[in-house]
PDB file of N, CA and C in Angstrom:
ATOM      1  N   UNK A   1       3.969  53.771  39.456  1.00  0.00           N
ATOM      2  CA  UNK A   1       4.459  53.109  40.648  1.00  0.00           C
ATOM      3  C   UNK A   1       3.315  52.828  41.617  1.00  0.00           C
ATOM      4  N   UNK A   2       2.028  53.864  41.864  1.00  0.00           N
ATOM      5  CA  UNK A   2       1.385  53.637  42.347  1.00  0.00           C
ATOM      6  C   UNK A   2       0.616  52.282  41.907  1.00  0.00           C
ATOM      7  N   UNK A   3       0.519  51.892  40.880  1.00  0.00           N
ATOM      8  CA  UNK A   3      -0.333  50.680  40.256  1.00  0.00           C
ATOM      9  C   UNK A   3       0.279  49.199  40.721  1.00  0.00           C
ATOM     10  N   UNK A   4       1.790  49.300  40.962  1.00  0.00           N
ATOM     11  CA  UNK A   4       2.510  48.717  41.434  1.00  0.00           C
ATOM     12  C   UNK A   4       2.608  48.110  42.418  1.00  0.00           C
ATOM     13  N   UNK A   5       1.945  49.107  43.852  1.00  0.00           N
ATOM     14  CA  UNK A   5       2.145  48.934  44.861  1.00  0.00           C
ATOM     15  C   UNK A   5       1.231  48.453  45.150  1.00  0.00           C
ATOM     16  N   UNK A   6      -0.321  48.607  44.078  1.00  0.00           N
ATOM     17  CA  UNK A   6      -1.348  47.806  45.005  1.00  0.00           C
ATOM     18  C   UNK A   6      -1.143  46.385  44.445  1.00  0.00           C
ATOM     19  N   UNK A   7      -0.113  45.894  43.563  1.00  0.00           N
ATOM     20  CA  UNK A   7      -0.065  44.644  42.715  1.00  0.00           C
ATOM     21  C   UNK A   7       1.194  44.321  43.814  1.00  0.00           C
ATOM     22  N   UNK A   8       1.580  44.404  44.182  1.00  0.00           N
ATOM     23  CA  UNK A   8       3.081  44.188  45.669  1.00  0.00           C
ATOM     24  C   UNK A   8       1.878  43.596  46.514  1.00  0.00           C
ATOM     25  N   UNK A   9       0.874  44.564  46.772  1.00  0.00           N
ATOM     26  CA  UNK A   9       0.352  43.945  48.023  1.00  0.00           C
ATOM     27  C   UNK A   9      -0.831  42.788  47.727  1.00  0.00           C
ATOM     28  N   UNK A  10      -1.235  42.410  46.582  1.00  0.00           N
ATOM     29  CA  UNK A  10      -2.223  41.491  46.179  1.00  0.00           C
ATOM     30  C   UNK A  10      -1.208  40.048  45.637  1.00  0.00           C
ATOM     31  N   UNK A  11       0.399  40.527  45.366  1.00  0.00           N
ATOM     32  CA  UNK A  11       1.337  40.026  44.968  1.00  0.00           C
ATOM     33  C   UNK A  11       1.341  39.040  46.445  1.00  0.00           C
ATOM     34  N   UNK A  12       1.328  39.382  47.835  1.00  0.00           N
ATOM     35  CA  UNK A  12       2.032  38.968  48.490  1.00  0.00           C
ATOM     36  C   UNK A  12       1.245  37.404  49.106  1.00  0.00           C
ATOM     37  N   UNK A  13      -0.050  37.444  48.317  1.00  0.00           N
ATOM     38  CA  UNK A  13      -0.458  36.735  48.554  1.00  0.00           C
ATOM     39  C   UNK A  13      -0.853  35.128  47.241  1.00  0.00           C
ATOM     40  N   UNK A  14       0.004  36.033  46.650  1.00  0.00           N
ATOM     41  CA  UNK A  14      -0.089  34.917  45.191  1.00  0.00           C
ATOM     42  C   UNK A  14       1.417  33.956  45.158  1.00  0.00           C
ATOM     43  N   UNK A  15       1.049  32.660  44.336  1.00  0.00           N
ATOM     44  CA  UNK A  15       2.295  32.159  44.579  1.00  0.00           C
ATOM     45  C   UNK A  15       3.851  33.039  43.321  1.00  0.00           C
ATOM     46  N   UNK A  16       4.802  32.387  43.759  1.00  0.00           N
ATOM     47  CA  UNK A  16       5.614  33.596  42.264  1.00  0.00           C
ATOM     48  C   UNK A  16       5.058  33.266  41.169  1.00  0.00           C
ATOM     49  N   UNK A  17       5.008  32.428  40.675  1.00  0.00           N
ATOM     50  CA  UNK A  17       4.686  32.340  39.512  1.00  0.00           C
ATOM     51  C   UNK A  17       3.584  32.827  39.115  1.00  0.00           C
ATOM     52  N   UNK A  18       2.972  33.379  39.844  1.00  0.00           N
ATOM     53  CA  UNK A  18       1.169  33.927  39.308  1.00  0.00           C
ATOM     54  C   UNK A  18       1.793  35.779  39.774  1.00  0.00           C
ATOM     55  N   UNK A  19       2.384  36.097  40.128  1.00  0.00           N
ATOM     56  CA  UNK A  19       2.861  37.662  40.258  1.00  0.00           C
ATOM     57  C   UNK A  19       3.091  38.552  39.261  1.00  0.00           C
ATOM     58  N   UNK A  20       2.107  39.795  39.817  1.00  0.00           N
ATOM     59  CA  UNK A  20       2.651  40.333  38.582  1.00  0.00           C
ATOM     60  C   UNK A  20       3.381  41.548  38.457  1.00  0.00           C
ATOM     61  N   UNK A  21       3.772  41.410  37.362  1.00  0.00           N
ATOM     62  CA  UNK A  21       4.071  43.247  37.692  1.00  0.00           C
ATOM     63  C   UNK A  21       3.875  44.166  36.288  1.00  0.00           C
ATOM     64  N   UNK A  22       3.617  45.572  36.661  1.00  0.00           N
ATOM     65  CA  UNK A  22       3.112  46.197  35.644  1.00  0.00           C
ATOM     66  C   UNK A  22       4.241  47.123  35.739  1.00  0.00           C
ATOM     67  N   UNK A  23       4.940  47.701  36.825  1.00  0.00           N
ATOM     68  CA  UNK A  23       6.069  48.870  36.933  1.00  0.00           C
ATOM     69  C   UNK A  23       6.887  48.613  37.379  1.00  0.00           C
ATOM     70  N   UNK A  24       8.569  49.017  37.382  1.00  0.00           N
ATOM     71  CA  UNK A  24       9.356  48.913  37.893  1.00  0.00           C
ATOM     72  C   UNK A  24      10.243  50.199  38.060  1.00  0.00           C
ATOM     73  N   UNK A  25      10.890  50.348  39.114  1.00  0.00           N
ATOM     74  CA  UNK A  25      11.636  51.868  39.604  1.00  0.00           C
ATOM     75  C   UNK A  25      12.607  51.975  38.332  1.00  0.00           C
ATOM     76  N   UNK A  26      13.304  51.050  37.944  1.00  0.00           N
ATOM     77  CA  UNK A  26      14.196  50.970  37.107  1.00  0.00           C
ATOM     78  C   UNK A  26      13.818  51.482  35.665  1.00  0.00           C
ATOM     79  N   UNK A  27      12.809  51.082  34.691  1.00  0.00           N
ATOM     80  CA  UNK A  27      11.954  51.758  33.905  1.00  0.00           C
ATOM     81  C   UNK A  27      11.691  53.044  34.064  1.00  0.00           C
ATOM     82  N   UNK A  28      11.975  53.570  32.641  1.00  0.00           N
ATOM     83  CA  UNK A  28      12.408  55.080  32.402  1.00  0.00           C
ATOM     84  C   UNK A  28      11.418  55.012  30.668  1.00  0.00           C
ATOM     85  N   UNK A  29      10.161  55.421  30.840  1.00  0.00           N
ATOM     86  CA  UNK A  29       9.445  55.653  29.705  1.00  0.00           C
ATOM     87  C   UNK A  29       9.777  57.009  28.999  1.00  0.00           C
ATOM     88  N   UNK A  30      10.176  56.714  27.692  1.00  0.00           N
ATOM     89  CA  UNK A  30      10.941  57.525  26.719  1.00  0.00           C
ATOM     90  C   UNK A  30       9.852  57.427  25.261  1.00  0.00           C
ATOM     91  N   UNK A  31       8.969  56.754  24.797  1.00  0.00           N
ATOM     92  CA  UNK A  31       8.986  56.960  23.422  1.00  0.00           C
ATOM     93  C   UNK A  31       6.802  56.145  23.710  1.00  0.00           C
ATOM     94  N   UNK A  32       6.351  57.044  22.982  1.00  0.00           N
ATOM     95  CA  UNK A  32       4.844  56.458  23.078  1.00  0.00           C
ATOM     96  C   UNK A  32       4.519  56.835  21.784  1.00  0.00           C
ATOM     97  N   UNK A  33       3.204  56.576  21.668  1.00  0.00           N
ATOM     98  CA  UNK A  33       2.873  56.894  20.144  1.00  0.00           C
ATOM     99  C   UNK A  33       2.345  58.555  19.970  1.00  0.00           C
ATOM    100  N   UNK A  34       2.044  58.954  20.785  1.00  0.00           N
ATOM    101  CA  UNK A  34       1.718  60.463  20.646  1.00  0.00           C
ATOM    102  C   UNK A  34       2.522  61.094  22.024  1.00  0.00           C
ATOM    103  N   UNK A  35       2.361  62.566  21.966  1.00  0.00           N
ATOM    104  CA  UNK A  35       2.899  63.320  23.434  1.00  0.00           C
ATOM    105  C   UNK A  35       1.671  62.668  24.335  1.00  0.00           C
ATOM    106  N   UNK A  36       0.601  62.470  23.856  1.00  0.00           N
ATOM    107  CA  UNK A  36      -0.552  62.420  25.286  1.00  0.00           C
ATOM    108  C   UNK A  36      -1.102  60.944  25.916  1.00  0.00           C
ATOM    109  N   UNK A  37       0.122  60.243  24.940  1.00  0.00           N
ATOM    110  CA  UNK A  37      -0.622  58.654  24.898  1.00  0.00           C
ATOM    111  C   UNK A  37       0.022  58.086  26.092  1.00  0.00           C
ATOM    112  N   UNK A  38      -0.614  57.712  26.895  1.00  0.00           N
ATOM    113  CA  UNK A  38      -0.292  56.875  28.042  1.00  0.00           C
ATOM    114  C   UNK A  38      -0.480  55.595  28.004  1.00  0.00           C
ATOM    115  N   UNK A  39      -0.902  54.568  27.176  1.00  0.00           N
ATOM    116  CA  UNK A  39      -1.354  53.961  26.943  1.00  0.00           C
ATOM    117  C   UNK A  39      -0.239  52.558  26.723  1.00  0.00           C
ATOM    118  N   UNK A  40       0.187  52.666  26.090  1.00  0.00           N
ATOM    119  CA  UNK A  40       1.401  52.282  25.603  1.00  0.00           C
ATOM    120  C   UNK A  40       3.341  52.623  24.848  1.00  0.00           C
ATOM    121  N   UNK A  41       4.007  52.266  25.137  1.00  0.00           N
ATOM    122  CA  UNK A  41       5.513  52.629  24.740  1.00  0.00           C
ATOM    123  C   UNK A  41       6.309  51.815  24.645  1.00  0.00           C
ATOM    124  N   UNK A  42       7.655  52.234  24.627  1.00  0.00           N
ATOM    125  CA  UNK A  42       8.676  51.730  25.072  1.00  0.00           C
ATOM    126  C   UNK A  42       9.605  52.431  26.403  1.00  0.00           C
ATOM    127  N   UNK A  43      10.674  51.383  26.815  1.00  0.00           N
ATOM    128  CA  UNK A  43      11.146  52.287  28.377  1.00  0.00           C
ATOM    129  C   UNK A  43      12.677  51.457  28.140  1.00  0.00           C
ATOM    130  N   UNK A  44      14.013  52.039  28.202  1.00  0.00           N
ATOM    131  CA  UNK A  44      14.783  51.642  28.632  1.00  0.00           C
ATOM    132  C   UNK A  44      14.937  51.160  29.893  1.00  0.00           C
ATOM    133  N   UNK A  45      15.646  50.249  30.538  1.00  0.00           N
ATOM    134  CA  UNK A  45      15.212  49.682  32.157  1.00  0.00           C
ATOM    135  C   UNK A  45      16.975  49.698  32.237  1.00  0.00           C
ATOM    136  N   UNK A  46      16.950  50.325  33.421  1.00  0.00           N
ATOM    137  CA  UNK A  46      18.389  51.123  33.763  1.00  0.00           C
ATOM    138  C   UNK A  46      19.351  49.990  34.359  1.00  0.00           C
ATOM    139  N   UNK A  47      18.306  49.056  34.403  1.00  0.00           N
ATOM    140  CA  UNK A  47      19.161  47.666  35.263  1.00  0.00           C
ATOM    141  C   UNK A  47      20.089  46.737  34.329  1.00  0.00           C
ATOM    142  N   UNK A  48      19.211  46.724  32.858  1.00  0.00           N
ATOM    143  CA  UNK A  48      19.920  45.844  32.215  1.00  0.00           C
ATOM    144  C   UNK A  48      20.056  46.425  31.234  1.00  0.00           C
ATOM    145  N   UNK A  49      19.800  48.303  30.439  1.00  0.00           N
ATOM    146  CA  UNK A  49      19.945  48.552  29.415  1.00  0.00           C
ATOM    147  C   UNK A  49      19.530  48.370  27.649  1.00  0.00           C
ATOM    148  N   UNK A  50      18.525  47.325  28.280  1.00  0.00           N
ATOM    149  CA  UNK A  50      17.587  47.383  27.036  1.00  0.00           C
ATOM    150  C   UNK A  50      16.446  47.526  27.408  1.00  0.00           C
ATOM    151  N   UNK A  51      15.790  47.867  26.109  1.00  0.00           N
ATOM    152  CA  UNK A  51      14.365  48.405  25.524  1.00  0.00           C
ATOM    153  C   UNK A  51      13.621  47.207  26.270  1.00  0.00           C
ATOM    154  N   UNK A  52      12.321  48.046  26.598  1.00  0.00           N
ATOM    155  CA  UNK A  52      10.977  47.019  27.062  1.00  0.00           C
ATOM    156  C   UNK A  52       9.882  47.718  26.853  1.00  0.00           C
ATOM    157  N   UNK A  53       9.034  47.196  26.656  1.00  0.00           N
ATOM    158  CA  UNK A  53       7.527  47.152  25.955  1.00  0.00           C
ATOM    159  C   UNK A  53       6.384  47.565  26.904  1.00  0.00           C
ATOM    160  N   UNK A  54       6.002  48.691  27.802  1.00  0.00           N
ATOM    161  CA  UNK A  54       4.372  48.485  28.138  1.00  0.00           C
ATOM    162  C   UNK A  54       3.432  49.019  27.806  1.00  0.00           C
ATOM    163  N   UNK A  55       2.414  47.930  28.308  1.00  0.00           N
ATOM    164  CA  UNK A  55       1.045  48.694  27.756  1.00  0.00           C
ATOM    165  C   UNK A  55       0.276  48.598  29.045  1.00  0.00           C
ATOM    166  N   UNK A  56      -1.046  49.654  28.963  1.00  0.00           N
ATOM    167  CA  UNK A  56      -2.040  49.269  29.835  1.00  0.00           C
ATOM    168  C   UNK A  56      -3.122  48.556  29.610  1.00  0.00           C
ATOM    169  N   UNK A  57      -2.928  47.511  28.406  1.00  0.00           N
ATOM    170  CA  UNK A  57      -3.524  47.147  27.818  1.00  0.00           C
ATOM    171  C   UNK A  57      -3.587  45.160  28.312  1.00  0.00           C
ATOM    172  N   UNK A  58      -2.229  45.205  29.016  1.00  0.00           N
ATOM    173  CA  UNK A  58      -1.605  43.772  29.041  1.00  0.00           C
ATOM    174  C   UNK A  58      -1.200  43.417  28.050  1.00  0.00           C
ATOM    175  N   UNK A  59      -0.920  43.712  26.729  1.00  0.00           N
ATOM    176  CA  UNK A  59       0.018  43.293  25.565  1.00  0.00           C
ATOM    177  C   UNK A  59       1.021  42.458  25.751  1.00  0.00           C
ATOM    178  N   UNK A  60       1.298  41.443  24.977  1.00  0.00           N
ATOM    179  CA  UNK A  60       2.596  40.771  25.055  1.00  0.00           C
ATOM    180  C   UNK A  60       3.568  41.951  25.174  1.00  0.00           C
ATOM    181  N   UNK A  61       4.705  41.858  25.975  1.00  0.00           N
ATOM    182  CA  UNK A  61       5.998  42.402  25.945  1.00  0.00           C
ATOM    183  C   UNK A  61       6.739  42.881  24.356  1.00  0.00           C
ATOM    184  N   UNK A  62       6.487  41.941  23.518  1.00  0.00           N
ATOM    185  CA  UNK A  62       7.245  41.600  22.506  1.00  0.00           C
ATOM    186  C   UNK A  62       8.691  41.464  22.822  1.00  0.00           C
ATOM    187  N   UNK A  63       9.678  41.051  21.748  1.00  0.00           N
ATOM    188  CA  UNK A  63      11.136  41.071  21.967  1.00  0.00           C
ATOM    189  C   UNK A  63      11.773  41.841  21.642  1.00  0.00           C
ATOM    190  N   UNK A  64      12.110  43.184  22.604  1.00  0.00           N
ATOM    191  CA  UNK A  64      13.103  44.217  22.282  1.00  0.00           C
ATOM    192  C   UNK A  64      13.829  43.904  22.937  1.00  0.00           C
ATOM    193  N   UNK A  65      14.983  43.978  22.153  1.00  0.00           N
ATOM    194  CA  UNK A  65      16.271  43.218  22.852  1.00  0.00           C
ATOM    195  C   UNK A  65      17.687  44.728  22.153  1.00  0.00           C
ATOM    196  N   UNK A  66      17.261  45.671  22.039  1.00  0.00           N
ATOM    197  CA  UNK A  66      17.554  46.687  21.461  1.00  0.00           C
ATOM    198  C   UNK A  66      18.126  47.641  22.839  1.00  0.00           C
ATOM    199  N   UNK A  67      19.388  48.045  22.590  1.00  0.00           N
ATOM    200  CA  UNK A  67      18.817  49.630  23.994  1.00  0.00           C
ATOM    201  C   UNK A  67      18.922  50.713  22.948  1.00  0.00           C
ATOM    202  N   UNK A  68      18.724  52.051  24.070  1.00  0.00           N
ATOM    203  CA  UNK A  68      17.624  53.051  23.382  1.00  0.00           C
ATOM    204  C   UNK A  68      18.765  53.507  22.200  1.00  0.00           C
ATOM    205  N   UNK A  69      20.013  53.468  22.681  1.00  0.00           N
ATOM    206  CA  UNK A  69      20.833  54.016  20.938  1.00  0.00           C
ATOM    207  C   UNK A  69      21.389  53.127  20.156  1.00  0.00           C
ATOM    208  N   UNK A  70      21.109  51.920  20.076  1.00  0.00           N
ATOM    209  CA  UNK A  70      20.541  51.119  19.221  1.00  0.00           C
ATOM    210  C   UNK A  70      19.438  51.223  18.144  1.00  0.00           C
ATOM    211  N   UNK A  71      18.318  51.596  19.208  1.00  0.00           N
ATOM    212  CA  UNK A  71      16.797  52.055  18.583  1.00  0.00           C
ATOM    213  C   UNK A  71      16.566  52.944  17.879  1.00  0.00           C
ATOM    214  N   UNK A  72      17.401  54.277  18.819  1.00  0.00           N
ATOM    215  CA  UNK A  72      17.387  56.284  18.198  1.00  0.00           C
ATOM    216  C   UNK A  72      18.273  55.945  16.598  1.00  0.00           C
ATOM    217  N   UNK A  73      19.693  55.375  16.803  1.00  0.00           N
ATOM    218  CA  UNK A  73      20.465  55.038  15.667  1.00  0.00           C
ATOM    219  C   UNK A  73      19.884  54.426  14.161  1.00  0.00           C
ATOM    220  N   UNK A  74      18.545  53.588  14.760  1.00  0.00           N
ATOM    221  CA  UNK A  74      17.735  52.670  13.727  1.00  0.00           C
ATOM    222  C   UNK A  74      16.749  53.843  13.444  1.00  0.00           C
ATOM    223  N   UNK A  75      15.897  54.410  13.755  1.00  0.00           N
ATOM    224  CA  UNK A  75      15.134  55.452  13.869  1.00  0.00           C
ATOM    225  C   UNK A  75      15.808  56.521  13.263  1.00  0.00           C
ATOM    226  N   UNK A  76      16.976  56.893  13.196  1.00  0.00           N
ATOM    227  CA  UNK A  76      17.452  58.237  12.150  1.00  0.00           C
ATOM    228  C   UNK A  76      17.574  57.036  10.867  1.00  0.00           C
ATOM    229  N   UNK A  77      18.116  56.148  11.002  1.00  0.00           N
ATOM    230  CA  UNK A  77      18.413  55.506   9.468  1.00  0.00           C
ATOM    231  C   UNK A  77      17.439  55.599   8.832  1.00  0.00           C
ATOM    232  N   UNK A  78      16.489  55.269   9.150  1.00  0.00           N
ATOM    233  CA  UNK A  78      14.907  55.276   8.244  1.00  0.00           C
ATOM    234  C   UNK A  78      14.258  56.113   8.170  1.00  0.00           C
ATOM    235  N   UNK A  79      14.748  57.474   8.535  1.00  0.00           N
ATOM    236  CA  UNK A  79      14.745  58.822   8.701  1.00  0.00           C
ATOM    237  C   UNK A  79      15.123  59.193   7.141  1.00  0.00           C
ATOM    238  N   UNK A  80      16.684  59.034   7.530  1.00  0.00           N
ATOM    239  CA  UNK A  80      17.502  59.563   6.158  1.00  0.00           C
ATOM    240  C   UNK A  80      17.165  58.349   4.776  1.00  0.00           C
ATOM    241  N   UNK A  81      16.799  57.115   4.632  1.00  0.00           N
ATOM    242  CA  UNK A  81      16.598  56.237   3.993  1.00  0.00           C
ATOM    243  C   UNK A  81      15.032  55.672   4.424  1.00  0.00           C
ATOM    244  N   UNK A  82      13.692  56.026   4.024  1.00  0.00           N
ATOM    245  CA  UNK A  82      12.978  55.993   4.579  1.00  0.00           C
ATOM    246  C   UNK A  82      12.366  54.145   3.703  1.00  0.00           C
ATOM    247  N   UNK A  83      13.312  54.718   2.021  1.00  0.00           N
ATOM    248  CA  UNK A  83      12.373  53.212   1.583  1.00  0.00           C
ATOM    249  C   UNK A  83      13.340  51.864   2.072  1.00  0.00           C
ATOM    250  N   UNK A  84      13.858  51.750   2.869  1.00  0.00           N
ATOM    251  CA  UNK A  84      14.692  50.868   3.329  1.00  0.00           C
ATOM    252  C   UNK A  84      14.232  50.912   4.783  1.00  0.00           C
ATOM    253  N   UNK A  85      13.458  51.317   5.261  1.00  0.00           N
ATOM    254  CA  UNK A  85      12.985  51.177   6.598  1.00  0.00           C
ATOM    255  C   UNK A  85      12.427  49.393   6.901  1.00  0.00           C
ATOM    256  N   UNK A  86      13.175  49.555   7.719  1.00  0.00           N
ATOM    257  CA  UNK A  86      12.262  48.121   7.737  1.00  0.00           C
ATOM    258  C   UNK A  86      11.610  47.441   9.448  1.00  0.00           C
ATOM    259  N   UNK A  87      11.256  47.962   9.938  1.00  0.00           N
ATOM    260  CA  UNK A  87      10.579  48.202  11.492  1.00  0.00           C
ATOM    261  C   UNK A  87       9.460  48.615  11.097  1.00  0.00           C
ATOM    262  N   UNK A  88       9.192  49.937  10.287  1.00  0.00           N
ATOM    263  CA  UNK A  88       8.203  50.672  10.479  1.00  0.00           C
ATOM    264  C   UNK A  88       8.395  52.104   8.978  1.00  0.00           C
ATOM    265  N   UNK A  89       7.534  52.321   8.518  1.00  0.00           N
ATOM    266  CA  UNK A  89       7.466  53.612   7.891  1.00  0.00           C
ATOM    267  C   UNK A  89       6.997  54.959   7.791  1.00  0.00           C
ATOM    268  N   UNK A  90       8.668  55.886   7.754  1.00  0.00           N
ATOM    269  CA  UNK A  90       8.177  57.241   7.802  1.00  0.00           C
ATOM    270  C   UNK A  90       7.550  58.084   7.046  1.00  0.00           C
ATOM    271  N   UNK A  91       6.300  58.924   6.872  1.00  0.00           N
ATOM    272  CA  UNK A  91       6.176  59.796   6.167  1.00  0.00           C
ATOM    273  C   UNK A  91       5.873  60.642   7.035  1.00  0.00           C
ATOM    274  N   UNK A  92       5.328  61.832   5.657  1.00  0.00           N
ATOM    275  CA  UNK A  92       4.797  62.934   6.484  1.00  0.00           C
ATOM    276  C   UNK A  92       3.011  62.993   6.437  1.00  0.00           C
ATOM    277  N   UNK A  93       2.591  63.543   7.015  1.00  0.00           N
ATOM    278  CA  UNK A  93       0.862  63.841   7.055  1.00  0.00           C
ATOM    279  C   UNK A  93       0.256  65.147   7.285  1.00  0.00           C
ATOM    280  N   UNK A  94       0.138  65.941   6.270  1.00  0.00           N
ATOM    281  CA  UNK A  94      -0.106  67.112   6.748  1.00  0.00           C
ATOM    282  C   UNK A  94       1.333  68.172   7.521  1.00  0.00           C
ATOM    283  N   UNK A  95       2.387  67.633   6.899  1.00  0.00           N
ATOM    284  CA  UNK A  95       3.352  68.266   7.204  1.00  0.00           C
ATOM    285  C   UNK A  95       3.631  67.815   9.046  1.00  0.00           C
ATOM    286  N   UNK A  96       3.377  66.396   9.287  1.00  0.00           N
ATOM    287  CA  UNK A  96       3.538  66.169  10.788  1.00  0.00           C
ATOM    288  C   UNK A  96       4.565  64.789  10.374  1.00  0.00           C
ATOM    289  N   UNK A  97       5.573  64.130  10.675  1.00  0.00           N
ATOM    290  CA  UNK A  97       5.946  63.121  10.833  1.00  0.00           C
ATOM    291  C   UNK A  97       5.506  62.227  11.217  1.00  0.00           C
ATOM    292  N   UNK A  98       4.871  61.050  11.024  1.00  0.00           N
ATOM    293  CA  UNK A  98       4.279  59.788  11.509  1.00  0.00           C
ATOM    294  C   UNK A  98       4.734  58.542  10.736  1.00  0.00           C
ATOM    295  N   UNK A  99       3.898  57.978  11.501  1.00  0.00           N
ATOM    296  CA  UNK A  99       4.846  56.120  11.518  1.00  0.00           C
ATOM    297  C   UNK A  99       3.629  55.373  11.195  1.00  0.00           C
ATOM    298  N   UNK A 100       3.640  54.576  10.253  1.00  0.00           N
ATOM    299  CA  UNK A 100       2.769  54.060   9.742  1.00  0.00           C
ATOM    300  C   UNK A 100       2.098  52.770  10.597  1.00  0.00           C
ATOM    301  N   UNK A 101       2.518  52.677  11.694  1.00  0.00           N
ATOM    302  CA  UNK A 101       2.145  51.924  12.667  1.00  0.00           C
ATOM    303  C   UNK A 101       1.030  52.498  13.647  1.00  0.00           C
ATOM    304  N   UNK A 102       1.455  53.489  13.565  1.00  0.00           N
ATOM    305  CA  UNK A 102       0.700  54.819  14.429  1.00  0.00           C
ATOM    306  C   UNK A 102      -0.458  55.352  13.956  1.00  0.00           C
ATOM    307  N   UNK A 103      -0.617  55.175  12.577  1.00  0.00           N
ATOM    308  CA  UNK A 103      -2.013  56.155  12.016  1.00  0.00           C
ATOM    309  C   UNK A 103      -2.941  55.204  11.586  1.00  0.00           C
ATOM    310  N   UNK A 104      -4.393  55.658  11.418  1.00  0.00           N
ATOM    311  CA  UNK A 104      -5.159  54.850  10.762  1.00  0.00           C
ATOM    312  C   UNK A 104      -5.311  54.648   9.344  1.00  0.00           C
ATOM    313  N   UNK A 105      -5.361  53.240   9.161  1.00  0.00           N
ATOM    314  CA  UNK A 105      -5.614  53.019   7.443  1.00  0.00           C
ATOM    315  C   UNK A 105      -6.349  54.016   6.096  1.00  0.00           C
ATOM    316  N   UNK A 106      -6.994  54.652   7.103  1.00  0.00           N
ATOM    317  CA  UNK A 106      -7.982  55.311   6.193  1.00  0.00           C
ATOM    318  C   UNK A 106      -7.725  56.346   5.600  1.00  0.00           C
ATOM    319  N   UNK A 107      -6.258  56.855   6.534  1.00  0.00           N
ATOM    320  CA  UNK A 107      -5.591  58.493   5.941  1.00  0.00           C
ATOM    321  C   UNK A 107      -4.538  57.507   5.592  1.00  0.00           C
ATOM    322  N   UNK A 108      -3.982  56.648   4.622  1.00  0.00           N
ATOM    323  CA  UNK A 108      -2.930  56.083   4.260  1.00  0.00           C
ATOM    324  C   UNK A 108      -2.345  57.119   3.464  1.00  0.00           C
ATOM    325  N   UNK A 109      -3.688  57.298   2.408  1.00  0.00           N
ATOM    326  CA  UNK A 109      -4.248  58.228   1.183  1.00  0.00           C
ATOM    327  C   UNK A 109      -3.109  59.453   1.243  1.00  0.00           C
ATOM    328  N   UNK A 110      -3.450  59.966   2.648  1.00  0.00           N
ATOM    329  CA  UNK A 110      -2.812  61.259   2.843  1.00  0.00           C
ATOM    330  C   UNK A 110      -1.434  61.292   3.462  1.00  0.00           C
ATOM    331  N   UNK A 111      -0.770  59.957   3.169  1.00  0.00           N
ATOM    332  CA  UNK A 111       0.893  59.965   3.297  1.00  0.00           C
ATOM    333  C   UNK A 111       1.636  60.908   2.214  1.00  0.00           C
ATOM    334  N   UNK A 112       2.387  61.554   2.591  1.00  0.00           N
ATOM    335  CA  UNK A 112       3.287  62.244   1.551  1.00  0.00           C
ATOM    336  C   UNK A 112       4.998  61.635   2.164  1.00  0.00           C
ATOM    337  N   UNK A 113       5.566  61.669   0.726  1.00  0.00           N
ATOM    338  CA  UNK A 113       7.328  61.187   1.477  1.00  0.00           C
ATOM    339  C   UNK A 113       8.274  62.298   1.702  1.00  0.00           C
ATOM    340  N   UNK A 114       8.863  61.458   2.686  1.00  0.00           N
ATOM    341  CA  UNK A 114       9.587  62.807   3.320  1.00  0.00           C
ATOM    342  C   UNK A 114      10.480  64.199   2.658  1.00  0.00           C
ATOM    343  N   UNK A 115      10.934  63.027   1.506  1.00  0.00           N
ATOM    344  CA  UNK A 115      11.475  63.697   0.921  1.00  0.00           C
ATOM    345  C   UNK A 115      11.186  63.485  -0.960  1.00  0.00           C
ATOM    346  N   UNK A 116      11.294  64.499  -1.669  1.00  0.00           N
ATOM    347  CA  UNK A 116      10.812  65.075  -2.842  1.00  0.00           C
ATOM    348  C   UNK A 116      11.419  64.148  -3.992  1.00  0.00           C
TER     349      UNK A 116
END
């Protein structure tokens, strides 16, 4: 919010269409790629109930048009049915759960499946 407020006040001098915004009160960040990653996620937004995209990166938004038990609901399916995943794939790594979106190419090697 703080990042926000100095973009409100640099905002007030831009026309709308050049405004930006990086935070909103309504945004409720729930899901990142690690516990420590700040970097990027997803956030349900309490106003309209679906999923949204940030990064600190400026990343496109992408189109989540999903809300979060929509998402959690899709996320156990490919849980329990992992070769039918089709978003993203689960294994394990060293006995840790990860998403093949999430790790680097180089430990692909060291995917194991979830199940036997």
């Amino acid at each position: 919010m703080a990042a926000q407020a100095q973009e409100d006040t640099l905002n007030s001098g831009r026309p709308e269409e050049e405004r930006v915004t990086v935070w909103q009160a309504t945004w409720v960040p729930v899901i990142a790629l690690g516990p420590a990653d700040d970097t990027s996620g997803l956030y349900p937004d309490a106003a309209t109930g679906f999923l949204g995209r940030w990064s600190r990166y400026n990343e496109a938004p992408g189109e989540e048009c999903d809300t979060l038990v929509t998402y959690l609901e899709e996320m156990a399916d490919m849980l329990e049915s992992p070769t039918l995943a089709a978003r993203d794939k689960p294994r394990l790594i060293g006995g840790t759960l990860v998403w093949l979106s999430s790790i680097d190419p180089m430990r692909e090697d060291r995917w194991q499946p979830l199940t036997d």
